[in-house]
C-alpha atoms as a PDB file:
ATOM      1  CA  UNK A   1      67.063  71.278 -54.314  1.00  0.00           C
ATOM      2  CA  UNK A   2      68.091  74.067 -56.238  1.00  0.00           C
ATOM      3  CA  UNK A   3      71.834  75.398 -56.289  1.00  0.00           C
ATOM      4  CA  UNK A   4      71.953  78.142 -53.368  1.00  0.00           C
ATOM      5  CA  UNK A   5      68.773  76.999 -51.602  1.00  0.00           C
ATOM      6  CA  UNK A   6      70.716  75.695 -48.193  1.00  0.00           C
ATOM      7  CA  UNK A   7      73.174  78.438 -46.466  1.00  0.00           C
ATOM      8  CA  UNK A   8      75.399  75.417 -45.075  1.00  0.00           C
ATOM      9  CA  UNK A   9      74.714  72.057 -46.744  1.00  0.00           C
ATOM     10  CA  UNK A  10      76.923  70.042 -44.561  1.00  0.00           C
ATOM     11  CA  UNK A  11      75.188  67.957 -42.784  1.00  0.00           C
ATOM     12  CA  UNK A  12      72.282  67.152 -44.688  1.00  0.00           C
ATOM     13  CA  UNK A  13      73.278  63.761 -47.303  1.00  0.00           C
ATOM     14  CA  UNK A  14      70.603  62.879 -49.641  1.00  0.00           C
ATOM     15  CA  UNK A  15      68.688  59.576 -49.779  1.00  0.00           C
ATOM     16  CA  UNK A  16      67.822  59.597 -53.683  1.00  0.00           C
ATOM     17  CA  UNK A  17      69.105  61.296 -56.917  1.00  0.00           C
ATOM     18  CA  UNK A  18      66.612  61.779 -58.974  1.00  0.00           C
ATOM     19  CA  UNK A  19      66.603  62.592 -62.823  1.00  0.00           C
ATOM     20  CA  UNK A  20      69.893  61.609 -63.304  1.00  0.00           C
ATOM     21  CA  UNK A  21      69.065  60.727 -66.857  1.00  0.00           C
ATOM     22  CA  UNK A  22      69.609  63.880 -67.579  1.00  0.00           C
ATOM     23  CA  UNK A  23      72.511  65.172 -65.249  1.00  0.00           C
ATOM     24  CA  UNK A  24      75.232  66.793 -66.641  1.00  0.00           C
ATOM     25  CA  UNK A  25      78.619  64.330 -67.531  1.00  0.00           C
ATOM     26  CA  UNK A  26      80.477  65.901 -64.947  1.00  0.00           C
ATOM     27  CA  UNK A  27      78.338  65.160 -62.418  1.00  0.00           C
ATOM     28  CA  UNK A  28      79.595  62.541 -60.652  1.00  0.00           C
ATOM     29  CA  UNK A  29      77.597  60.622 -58.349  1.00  0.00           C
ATOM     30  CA  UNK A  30      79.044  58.410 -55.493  1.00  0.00           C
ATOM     31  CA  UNK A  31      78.830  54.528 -55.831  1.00  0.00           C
ATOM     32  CA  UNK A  32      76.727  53.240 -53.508  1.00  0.00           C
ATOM     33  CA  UNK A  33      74.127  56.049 -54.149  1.00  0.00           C
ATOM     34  CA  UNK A  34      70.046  55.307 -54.793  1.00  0.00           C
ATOM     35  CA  UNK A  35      69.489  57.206 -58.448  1.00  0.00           C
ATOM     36  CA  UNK A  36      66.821  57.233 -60.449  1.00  0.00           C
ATOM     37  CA  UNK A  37      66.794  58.371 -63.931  1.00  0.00           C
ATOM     38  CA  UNK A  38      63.247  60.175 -63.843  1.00  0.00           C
ATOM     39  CA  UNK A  39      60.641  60.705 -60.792  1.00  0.00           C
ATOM     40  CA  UNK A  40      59.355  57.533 -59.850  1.00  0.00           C
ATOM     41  CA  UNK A  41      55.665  57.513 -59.692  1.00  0.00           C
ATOM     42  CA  UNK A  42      53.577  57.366 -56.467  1.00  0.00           C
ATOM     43  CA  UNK A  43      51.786  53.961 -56.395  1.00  0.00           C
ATOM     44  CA  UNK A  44      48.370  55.819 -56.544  1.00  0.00           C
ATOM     45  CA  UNK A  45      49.480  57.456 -60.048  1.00  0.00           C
ATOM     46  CA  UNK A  46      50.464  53.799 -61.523  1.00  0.00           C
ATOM     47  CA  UNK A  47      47.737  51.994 -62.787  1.00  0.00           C
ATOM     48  CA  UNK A  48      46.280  48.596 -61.542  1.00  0.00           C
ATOM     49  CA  UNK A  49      48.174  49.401 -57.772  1.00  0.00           C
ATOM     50  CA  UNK A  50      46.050  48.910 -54.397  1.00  0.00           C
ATOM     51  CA  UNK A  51      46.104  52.478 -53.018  1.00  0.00           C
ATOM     52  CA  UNK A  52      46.445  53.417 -49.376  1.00  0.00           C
ATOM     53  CA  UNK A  53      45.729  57.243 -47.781  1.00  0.00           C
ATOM     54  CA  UNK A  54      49.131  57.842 -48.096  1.00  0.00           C
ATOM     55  CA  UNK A  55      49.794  56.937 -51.584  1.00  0.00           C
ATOM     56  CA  UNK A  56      46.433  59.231 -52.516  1.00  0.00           C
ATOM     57  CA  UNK A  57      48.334  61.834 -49.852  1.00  0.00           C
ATOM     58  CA  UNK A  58      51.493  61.869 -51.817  1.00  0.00           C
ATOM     59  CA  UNK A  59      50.106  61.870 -55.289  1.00  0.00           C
ATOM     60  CA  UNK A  60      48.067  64.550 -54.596  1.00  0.00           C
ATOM     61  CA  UNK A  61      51.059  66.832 -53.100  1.00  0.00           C
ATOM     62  CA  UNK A  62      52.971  65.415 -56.448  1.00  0.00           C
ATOM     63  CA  UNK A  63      50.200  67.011 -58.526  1.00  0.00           C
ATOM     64  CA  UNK A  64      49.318  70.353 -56.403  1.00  0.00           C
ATOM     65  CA  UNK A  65      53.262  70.588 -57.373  1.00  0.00           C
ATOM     66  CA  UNK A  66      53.181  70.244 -61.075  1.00  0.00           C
ATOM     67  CA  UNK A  67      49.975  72.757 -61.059  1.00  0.00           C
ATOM     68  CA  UNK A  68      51.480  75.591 -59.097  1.00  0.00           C
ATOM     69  CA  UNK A  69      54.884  75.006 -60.680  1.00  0.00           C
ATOM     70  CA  UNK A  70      53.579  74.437 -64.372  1.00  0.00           C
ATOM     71  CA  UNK A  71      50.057  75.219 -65.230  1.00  0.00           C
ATOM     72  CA  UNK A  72      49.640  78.235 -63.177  1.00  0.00           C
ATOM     73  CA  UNK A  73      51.840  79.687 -64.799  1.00  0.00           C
ATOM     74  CA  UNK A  74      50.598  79.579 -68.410  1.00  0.00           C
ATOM     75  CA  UNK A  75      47.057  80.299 -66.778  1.00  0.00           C
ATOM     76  CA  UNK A  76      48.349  83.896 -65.472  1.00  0.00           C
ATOM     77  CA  UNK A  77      48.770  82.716 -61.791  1.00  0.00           C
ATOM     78  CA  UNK A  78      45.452  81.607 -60.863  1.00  0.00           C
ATOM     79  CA  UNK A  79      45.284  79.675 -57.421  1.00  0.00           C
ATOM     80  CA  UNK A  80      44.317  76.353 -57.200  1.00  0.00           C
ATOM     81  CA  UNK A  81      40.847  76.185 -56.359  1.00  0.00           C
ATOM     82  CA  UNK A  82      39.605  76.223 -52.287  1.00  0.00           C
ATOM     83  CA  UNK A  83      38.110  73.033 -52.880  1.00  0.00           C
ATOM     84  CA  UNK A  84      41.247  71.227 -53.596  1.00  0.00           C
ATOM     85  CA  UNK A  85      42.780  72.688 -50.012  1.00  0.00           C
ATOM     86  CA  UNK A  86      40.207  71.788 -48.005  1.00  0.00           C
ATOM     87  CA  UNK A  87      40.082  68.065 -49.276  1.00  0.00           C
ATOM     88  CA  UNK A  88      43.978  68.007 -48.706  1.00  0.00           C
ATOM     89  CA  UNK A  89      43.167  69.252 -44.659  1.00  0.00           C
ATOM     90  CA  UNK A  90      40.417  66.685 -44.863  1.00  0.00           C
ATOM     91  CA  UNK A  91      42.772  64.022 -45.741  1.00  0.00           C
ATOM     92  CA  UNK A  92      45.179  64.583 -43.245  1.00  0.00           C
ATOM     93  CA  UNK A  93      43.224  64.770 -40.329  1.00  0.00           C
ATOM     94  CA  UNK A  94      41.684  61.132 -41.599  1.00  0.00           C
END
């Protein structure tokens, strides 16, 4: 989440920290606490894995991310294509 994003974060406690390779030092993260120090990789990304629908479900929202959020940008905003939707819809309905 991004600083600001929740008006009162109070009562929501997070299950992972992710990244925290590359938190700042003064960061300070409680003991017991799950942390990861980069994104861990949907089993259908990692090679040699038996995939299920919700592995291919999950790596495909993982990816629709980094192309709106990364590509798209240095490609002057273009939408991902209507195919790619309508094969998401597809999936979850399966």
């Amino acid at each position: 989440l991004r600083c600001g994003t929740l008006d009162d974060s109070a009562s929501f406690v997070p299950s992972a920290h992710l990244w925290v390779r590359s938190k700042q030092r003064w960061i300070r993260l409680p003991e017991d606490a799950k942390a990861m120090d980069e994104m861990p990789l949907p089993q259908a990304l990692a090679l040699g894995k038996p995939l299920g629908l919700e592995d291919v479900q999950m790596s495909l929202a993982l990816s629709g991310y980094f192309l709106e959020h990364h590509l798209a940008p240095s490609l002057g905003q273009k939408p991902l294509p209507p195919a790619r939707q309508r094969f998401l819809d597809r999936l979850r309905k399966a």
